[in-house]
Protein backbone atom coordinates (compact mmCIF):
# COMPACT_ATOMS: atom_id res chain seq x y z
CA UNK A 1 -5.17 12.42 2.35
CA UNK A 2 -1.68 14.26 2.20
CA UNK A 3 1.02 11.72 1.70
CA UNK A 4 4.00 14.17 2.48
CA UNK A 5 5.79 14.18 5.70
CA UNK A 6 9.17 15.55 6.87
CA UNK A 7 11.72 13.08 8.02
CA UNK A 8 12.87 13.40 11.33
CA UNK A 9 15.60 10.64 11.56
CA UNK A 10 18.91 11.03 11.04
CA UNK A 11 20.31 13.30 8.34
CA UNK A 12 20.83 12.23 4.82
CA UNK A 13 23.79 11.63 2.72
CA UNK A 14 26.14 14.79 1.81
CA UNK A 15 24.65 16.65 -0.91
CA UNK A 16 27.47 15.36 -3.39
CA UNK A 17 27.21 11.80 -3.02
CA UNK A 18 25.38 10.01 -6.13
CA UNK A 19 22.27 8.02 -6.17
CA UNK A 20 23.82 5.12 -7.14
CA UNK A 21 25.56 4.31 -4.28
CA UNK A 22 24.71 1.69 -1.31
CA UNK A 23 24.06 3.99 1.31
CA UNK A 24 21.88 2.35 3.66
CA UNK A 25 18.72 5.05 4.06
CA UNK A 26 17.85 3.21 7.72
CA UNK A 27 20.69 2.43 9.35
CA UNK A 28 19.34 -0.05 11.75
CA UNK A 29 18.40 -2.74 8.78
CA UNK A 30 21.90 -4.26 7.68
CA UNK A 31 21.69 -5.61 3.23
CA UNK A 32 22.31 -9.20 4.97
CA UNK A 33 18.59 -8.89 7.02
CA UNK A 34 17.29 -7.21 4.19
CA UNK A 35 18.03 -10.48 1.29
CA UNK A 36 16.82 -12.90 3.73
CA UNK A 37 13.09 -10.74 4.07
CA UNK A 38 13.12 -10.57 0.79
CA UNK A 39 13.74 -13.75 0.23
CA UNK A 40 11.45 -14.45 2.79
CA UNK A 41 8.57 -12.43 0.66
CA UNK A 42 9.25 -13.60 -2.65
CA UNK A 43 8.36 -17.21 -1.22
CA UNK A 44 5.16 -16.09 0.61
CA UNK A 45 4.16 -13.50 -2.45
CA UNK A 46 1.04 -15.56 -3.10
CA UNK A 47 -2.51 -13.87 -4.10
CA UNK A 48 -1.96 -11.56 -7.02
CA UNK A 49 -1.11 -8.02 -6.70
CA UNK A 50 -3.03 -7.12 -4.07
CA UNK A 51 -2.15 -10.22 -1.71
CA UNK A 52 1.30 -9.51 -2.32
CA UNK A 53 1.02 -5.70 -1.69
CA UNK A 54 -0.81 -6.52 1.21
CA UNK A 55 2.09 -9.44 2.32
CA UNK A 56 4.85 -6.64 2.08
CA UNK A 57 2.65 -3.92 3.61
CA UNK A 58 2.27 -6.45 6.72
CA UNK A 59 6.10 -7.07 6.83
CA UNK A 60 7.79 -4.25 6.01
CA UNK A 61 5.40 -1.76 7.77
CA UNK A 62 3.68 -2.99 10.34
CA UNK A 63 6.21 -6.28 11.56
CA UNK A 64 9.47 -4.75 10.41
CA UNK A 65 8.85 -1.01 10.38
CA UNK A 66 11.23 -0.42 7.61
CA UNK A 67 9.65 1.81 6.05
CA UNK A 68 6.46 3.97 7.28
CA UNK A 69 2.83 4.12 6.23
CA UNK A 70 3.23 7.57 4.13
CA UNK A 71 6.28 6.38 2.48
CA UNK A 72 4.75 3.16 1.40
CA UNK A 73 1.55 4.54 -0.25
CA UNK A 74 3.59 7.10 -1.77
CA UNK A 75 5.81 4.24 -3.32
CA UNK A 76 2.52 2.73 -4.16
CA UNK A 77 0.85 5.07 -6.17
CA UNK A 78 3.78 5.57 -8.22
CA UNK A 79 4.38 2.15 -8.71
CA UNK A 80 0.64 1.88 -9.70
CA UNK A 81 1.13 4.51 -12.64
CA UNK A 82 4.07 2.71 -14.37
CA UNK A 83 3.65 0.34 -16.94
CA UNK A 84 4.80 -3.97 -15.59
CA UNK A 85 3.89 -5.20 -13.13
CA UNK A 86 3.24 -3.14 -10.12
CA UNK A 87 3.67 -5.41 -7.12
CA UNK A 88 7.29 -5.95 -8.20
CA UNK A 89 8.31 -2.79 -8.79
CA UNK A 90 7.25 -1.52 -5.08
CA UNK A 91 9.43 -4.47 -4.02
CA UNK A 92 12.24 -2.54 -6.01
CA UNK A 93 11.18 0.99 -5.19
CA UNK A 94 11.13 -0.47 -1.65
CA UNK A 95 14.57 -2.10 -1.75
CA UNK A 96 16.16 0.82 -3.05
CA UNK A 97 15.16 3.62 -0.36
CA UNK A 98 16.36 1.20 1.85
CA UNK A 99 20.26 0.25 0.25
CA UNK A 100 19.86 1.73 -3.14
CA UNK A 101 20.93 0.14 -6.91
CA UNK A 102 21.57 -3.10 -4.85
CA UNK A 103 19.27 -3.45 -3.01
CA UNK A 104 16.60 -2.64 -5.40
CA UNK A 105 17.95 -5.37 -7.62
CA UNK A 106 18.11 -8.01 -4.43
CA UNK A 107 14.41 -6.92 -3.74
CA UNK A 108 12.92 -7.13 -7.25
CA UNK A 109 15.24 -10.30 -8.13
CA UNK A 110 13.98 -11.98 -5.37
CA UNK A 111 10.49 -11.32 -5.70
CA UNK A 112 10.42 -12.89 -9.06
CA UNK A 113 13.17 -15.50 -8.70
CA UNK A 114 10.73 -18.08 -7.15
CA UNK A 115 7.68 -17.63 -9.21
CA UNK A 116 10.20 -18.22 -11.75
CA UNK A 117 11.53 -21.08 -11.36
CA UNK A 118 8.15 -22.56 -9.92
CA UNK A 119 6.67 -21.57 -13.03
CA UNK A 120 9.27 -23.17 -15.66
CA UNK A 121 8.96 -26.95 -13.77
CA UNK A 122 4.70 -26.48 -13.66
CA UNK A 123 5.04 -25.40 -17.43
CA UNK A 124 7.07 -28.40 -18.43
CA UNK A 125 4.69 -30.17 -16.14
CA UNK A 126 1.17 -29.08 -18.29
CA UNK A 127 2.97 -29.79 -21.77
CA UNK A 128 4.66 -33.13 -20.70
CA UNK A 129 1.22 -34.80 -18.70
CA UNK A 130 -1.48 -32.88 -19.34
CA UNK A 131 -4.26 -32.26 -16.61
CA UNK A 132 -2.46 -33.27 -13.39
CA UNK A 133 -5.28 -34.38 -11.32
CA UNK A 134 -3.80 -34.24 -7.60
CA UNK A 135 -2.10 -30.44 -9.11
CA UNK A 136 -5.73 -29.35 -9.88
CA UNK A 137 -7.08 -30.34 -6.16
CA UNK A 138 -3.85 -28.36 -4.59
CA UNK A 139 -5.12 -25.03 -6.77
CA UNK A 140 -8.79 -25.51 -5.96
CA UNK A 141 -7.18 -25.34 -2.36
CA UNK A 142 -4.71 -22.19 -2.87
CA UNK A 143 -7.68 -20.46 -4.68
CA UNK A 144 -9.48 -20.39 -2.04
CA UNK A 145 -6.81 -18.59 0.16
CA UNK A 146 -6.28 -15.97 -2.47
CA UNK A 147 -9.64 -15.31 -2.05
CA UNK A 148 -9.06 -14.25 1.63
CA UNK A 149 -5.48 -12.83 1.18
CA UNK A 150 -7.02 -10.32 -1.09
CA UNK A 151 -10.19 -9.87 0.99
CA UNK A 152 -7.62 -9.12 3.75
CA UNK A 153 -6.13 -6.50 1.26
CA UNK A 154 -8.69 -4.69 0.86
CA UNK A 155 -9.21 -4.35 4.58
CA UNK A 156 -6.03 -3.54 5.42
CA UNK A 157 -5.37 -1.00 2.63
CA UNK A 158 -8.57 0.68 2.66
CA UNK A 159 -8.32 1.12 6.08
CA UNK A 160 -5.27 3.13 6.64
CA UNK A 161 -6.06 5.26 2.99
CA UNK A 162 -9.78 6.26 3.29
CA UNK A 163 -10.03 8.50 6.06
CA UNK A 164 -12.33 10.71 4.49
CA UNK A 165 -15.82 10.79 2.83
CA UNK A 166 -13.93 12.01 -0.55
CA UNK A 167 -11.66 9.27 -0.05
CA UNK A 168 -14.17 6.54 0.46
CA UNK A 169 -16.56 8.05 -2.56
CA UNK A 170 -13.42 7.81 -5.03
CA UNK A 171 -12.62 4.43 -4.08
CA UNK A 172 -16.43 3.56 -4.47
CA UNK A 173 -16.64 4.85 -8.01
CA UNK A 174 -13.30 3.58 -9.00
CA UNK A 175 -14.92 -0.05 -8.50
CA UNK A 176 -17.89 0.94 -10.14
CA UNK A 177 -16.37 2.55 -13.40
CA UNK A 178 -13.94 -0.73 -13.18
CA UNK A 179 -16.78 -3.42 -12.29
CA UNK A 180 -19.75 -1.96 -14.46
CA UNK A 181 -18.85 0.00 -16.81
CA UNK A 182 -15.25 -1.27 -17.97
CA UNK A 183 -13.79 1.99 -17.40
CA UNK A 184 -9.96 1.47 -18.34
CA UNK A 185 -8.03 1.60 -15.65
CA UNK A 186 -5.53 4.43 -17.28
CA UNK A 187 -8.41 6.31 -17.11
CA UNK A 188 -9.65 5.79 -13.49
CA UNK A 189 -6.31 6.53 -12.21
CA UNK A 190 -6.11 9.95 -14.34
CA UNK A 191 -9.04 10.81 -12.94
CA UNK A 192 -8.43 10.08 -9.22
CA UNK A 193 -5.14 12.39 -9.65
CA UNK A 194 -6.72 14.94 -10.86
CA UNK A 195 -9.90 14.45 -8.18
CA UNK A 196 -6.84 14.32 -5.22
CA UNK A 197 -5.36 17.28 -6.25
CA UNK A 198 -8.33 19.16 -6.13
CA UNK A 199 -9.39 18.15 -2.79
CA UNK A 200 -6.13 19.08 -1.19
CA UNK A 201 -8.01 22.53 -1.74
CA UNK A 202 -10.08 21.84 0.80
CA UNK A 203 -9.37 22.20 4.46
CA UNK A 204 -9.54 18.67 6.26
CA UNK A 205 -8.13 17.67 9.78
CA UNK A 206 -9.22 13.93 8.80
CA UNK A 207 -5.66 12.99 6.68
CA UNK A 208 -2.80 14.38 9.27
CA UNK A 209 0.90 13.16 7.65
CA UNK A 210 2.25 9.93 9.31
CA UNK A 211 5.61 11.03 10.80
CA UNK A 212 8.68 9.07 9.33
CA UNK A 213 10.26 6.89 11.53
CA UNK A 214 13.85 7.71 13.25
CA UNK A 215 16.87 6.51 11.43
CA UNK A 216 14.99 6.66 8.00
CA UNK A 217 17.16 9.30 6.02
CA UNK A 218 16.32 11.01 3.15
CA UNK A 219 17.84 9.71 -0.60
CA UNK A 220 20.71 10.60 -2.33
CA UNK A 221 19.96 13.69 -4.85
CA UNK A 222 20.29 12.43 -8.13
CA UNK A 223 21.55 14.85 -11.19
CA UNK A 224 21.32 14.30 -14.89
CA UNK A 225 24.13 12.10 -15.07
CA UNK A 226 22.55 9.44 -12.55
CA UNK A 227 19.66 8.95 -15.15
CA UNK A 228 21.71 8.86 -18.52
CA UNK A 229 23.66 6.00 -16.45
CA UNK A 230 20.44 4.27 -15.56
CA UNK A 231 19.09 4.43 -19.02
CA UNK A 232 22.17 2.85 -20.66
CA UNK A 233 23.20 0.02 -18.57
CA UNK A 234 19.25 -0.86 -17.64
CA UNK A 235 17.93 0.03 -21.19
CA UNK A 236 21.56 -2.22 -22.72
CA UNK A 237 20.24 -4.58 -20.56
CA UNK A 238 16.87 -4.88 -21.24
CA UNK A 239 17.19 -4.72 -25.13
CA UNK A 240 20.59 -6.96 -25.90
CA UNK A 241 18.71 -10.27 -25.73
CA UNK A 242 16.14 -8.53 -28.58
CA UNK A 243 18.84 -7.71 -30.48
CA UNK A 244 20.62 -10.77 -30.73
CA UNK A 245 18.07 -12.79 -31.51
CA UNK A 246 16.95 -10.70 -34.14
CA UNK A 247 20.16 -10.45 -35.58
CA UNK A 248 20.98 -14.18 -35.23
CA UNK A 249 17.78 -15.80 -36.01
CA UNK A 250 15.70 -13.32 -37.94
CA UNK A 251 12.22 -11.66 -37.38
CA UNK A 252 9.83 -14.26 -38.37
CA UNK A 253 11.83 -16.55 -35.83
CA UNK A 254 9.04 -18.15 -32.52
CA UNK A 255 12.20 -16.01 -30.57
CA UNK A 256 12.37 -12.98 -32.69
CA UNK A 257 8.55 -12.81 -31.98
CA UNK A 258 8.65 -13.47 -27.99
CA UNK A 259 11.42 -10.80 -27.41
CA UNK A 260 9.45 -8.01 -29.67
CA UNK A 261 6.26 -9.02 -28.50
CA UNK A 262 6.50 -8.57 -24.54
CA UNK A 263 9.15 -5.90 -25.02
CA UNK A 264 6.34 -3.89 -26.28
CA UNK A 265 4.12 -5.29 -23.56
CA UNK A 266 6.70 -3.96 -20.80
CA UNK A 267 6.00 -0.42 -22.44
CA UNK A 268 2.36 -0.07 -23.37
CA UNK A 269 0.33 -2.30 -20.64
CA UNK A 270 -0.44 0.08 -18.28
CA UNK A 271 -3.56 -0.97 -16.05
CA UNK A 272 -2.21 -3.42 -13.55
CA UNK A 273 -2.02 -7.02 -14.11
CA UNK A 274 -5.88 -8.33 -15.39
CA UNK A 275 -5.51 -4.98 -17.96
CA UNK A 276 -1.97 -6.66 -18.96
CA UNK A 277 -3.18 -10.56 -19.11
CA UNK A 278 -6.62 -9.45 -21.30
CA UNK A 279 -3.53 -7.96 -23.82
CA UNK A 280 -1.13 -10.85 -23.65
CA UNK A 281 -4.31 -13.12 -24.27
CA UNK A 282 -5.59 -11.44 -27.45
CA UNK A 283 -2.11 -11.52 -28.85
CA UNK A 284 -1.20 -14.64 -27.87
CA UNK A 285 -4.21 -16.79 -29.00
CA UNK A 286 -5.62 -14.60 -31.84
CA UNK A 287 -2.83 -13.11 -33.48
CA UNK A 288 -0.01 -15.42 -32.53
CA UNK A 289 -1.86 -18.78 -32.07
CA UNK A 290 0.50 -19.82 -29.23
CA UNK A 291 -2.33 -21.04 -27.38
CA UNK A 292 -5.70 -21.87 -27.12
CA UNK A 293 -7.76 -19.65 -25.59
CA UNK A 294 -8.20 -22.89 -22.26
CA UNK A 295 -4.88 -23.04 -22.20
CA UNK A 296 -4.48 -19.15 -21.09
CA UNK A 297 -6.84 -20.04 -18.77
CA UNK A 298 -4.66 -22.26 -17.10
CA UNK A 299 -1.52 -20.53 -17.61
CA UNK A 300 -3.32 -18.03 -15.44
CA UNK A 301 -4.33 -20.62 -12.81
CA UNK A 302 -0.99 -20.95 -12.32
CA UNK A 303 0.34 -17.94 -12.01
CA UNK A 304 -2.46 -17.30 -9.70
CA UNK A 305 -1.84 -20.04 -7.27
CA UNK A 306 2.22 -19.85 -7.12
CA UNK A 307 4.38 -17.25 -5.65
CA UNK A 308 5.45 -14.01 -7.92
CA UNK A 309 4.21 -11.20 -9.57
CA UNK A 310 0.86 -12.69 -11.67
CA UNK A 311 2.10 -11.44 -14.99
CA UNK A 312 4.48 -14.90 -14.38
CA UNK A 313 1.93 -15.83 -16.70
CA UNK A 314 3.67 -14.42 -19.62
CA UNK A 315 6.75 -17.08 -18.68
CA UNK A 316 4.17 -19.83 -18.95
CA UNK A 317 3.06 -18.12 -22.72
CA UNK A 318 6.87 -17.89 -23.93
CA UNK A 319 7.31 -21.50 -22.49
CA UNK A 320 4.89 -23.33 -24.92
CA UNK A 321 5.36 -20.97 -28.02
CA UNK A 322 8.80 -22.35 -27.71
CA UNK A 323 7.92 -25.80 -26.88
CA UNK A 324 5.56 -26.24 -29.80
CA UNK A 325 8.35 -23.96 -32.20
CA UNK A 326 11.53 -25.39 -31.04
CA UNK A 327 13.47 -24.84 -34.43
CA UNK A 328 16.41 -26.66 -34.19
CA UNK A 329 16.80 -26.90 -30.58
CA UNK A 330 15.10 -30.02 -28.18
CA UNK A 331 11.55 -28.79 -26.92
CA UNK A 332 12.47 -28.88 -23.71
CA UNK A 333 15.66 -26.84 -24.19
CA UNK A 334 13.50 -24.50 -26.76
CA UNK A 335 10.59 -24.10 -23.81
CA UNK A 336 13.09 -23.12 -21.35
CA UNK A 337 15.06 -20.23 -23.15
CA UNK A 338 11.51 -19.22 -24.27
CA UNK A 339 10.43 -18.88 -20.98
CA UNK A 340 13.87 -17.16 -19.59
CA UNK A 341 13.24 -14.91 -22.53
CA UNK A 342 10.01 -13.49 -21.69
CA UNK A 343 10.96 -13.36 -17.83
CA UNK A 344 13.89 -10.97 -18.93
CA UNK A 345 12.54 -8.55 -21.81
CA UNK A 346 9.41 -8.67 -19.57
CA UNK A 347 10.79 -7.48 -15.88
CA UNK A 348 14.13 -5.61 -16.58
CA UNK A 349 12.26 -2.75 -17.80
CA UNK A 350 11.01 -2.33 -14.34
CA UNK A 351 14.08 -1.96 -13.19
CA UNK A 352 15.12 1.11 -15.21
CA UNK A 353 11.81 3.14 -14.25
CA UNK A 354 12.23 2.07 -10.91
CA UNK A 355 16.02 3.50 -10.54
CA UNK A 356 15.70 6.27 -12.64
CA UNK A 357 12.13 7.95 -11.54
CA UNK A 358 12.49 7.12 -7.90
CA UNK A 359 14.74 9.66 -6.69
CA UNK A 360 12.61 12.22 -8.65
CA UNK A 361 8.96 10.60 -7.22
CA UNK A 362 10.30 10.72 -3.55
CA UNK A 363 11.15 13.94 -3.49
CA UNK A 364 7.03 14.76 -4.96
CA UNK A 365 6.33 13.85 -1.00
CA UNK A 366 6.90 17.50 -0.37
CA UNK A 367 5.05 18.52 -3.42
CA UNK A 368 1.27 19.23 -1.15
CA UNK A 369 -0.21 18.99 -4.70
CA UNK A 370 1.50 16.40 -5.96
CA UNK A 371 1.15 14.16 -2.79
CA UNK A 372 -2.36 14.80 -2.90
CA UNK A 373 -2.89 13.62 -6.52
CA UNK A 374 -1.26 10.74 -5.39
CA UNK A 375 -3.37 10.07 -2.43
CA UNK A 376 -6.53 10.63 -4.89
CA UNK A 377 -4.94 7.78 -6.97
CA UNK A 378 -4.87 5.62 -3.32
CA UNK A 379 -8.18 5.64 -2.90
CA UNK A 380 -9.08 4.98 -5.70
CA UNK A 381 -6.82 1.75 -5.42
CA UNK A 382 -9.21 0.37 -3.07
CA UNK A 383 -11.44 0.05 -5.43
CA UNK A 384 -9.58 -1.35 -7.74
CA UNK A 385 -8.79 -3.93 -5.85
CA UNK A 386 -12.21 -4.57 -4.66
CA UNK A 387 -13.07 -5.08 -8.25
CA UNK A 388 -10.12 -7.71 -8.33
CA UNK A 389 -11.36 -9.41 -5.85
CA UNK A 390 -14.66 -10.03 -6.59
CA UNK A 391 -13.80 -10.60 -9.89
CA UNK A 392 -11.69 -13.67 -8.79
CA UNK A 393 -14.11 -14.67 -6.29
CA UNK A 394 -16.56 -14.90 -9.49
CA UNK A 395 -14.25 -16.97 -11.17
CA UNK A 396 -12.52 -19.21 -8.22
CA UNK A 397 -16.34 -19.86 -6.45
CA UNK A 398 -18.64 -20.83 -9.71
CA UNK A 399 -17.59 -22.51 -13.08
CA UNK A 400 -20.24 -20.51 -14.95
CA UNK A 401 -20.29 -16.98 -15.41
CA UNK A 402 -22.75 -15.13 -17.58
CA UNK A 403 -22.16 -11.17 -19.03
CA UNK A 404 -25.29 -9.17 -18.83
CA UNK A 405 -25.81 -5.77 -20.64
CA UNK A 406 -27.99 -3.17 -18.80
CA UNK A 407 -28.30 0.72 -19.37
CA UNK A 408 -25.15 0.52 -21.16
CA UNK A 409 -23.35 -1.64 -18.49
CA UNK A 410 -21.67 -4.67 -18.20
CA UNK A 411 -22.12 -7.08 -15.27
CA UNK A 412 -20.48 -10.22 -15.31
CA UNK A 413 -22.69 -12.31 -12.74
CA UNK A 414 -22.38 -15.99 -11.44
CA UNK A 415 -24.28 -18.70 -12.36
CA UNK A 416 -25.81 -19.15 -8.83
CA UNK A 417 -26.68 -23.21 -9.42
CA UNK A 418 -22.70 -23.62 -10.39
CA UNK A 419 -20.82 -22.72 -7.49
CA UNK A 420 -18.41 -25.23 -6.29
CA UNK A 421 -19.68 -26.12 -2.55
CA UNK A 422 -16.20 -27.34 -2.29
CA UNK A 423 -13.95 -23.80 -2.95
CA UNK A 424 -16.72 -22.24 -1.16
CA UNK A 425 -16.15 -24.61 2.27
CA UNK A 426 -12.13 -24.34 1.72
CA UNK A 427 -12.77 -20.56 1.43
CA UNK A 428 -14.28 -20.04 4.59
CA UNK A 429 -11.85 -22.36 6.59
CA UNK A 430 -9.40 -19.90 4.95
CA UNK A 431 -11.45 -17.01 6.59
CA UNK A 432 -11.43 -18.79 10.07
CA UNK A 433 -7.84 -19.32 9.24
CA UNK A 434 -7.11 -15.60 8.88
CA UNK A 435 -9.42 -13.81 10.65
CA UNK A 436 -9.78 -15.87 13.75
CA UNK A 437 -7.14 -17.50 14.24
CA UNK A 438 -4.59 -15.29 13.01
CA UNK A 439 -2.96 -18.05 11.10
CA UNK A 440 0.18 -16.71 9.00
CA UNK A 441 0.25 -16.92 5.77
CA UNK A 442 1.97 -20.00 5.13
CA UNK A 443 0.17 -22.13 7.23
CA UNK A 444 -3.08 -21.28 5.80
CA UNK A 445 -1.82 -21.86 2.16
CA UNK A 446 -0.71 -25.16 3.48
CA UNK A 447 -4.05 -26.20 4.96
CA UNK A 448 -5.88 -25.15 2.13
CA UNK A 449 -3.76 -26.63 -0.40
CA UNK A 450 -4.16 -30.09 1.58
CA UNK A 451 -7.56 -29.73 1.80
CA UNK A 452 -8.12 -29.11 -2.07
CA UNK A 453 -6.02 -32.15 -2.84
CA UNK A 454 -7.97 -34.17 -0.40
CA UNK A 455 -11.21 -33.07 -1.35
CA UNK A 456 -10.01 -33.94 -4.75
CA UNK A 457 -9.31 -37.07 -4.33
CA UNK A 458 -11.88 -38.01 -2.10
């Protein structure tokens, strides 16, 4: 599938204006409408990465038609290649085709502003009480709709990028190497470039381009200058909390460690977010002893279950490594800046590859080659996110889960006699919800979420 296509909207900026600007690349979609959508999605980003790719795919494609189905994918794939998390940065990649440095920032700010913040009271929350009974009902709830918002993914995603029979085999042994064999996910996307490129060899009248829609200019041209400046503020940015705190408190310091530790994170984790968390939770319980390895379990329950990018996580990890090392500051105080600290050093970075490899990236959409590496690494998506999906549903529908080793593979199967009859009953009102009825997002959250609680306390 070719993801290049020639704009035929109105013309783009004059050849000497600089990237940085806040030229609005669709003319029709003021920066006023485009904060409150965002807004909008950073509340509704529920589900993971691929609920929330899916969310902004539904509203900014297909409700909105800000931005076209070739343009998307394209942002997609790049996204998917970068290091951080990936979800967030297509918010930013998003945001700034559409209004540039600004709106980038509005778009990736707000897509992590209220996982944020949601995140810092639930933390406080776990280390002040404990289990929270009525809490745990709500998630059992919002799990089960995250099992359906991703299902939906997958349907929607697959269905607009595998239009062929190479496209549909790459995306079937992407979940395979992924599922079975533990293939790392570096490596399956290398190997779906490569596989794209080489089938855009081969005539096919399957994958025609999706034309751009009118009013959708090209960007800004960006020279060498544009990316030194992106480098130094972003990179200043990113790396001036480190630096302080080394320099003020010293590098044994619980804060010296946070701000090295998931600075490296933001550089080396490629894989998406489940290769990122099986990282963070090595380091974090066996090297670090921040936490015990339940208590990453339900760090992750809540990053799974609130809006923002699932790598939130990491916020809930700096927030009790500085609770339980506050030096001389009040736990509460110490949790707080530990958890603002891991948010920054772990998120700015996505920033700077964002602004300074997107005008370069969108210009690959005229690259035939290129674009068709890219569309290799689409497919291949799918699959991925299959494999997320059913590795939550494991997870979310069945409290035991055995790991069985055949022919060299790994399967990691349910314990049939331990699913929870409960999830499993929420999860398909969720599917009537979303299928059927066409419920939006936010009322099926809601019903679920009640429905957990009740079911809970009943």
């Amino acid at each position: 599938m070719s993801l290049h296509g020639e704009g035929k909207g109105a013309p783009g900026p004059p050849a000497d204006q600089s990237a940085t600007s806040d030229h609005v690349t669709n003319p029709r979609v003021t920066l006023r409408e485009a904060t409150l959508v965002w807004a909008k999605i950073g509340l509704m980003s529920f589900g993971g990465p691929a609920g929330q790719i899916a969310l902004m795919h539904r509203i900014l494609v297909d409700e909105k038609r800000w931005i076209d189905e070739t343009r998307f994918l394209h942002a997609l794939n790049f996204c998917m290649l970068l290091p951080g998390p990936e979800a967030q940065q297509l918010a930013t990649y998003v945001g700034w085709i559409m209004h540039r440095i600004r709106g980038g920032l509005i778009a990736g700010t707000l897509f992590v502003l209220p996982g944020f913040l949601v995140i810092l009271g639930l933390s406080f929350l776990y280390v002040t009480s404990g289990d929270l009974p009525f809490v745990h009902g709500v998630f059992v709830g919002l799990k089960a709709a995250v099992i359906v918002i991703v299902l939906q993914a997958v349907i929607r995603i697959g269905r607009r990028s595998l239009r062929s029979a190479g496209a549909l085999l790459l995306a079937a042994v992407a979940f395979l190497a992924m599922f079975v064999w533990k293939v790392p996910f570096p490596a399956v996307i290398l190997v779906a470039a490569v596989t794209g490129a080489l089938m855009s060899r081969v005539p096919t009248h399957a994958t025609a381009d999706v034309d751009e829609p009118s009013g959708q200019a090209e960007p800004a041209s960006a020279g060498a200058g544009y990316v030194v400046r992106c480098i130094a503020v972003f990179g200043a940015l990113w790396l001036a909390p480190t630096v302080i705190v080394l320099a003020t408190l010293g590098p044994d310091d619980v804060f010296s460690n946070i701000a090295l530790f998931f600075s490296k994170m933001a550089v080396v984790t490629f894989g998406g977010a489940y290769a990122v968390l099986a990282y963070v939770s090595q380091e974090a319980v066996l090297t670090y002893h921040w936490l015990a390895p339940g208590e990453m379990i339900d760090g992750l329950a809540l990053a799974e279950t609130t809006p923002g990018p699932l790598i939130l996580v990491t916020e809930f990890v700096g927030f009790v490594a500085a609770w339980r090392n506050p030096g001389a500051l009040s736990p509460a105080l110490a949790g707080v800046f530990g958890g603002a600290l891991t948010t920054w050093v772990t998120f700015v970075p996505s920033f700077l590859w964002i602004f300074a490899g997107a005008p370069y990236i969108e210009r690959l959409r005229h690259n035939r080659e290129l674009a068709a590496a890219l569309s290799g690494v689409t497919a291949a998506v799918v699959g991925v996110i299959v494999n997320l999906a059913l590795w939550f549903s494991i997870h979310a529908l069945f409290s035991e889960v055995t790991h069985n080793r055949i022919a060299g593979a790994v399967l990691e199967l349910p314990v049939v006699q331990s699913f929870r009859t409960s999830s499993v009953l929420i999860t398909l009102i969720a599917a009537v919800l979303v299928f059927r009825l066409n419920a939006s997002l936010t009322t099926t959250l809601l019903v679920t979420g009640t429905l957990g609680a009740a079911t809970f306390i009943l």
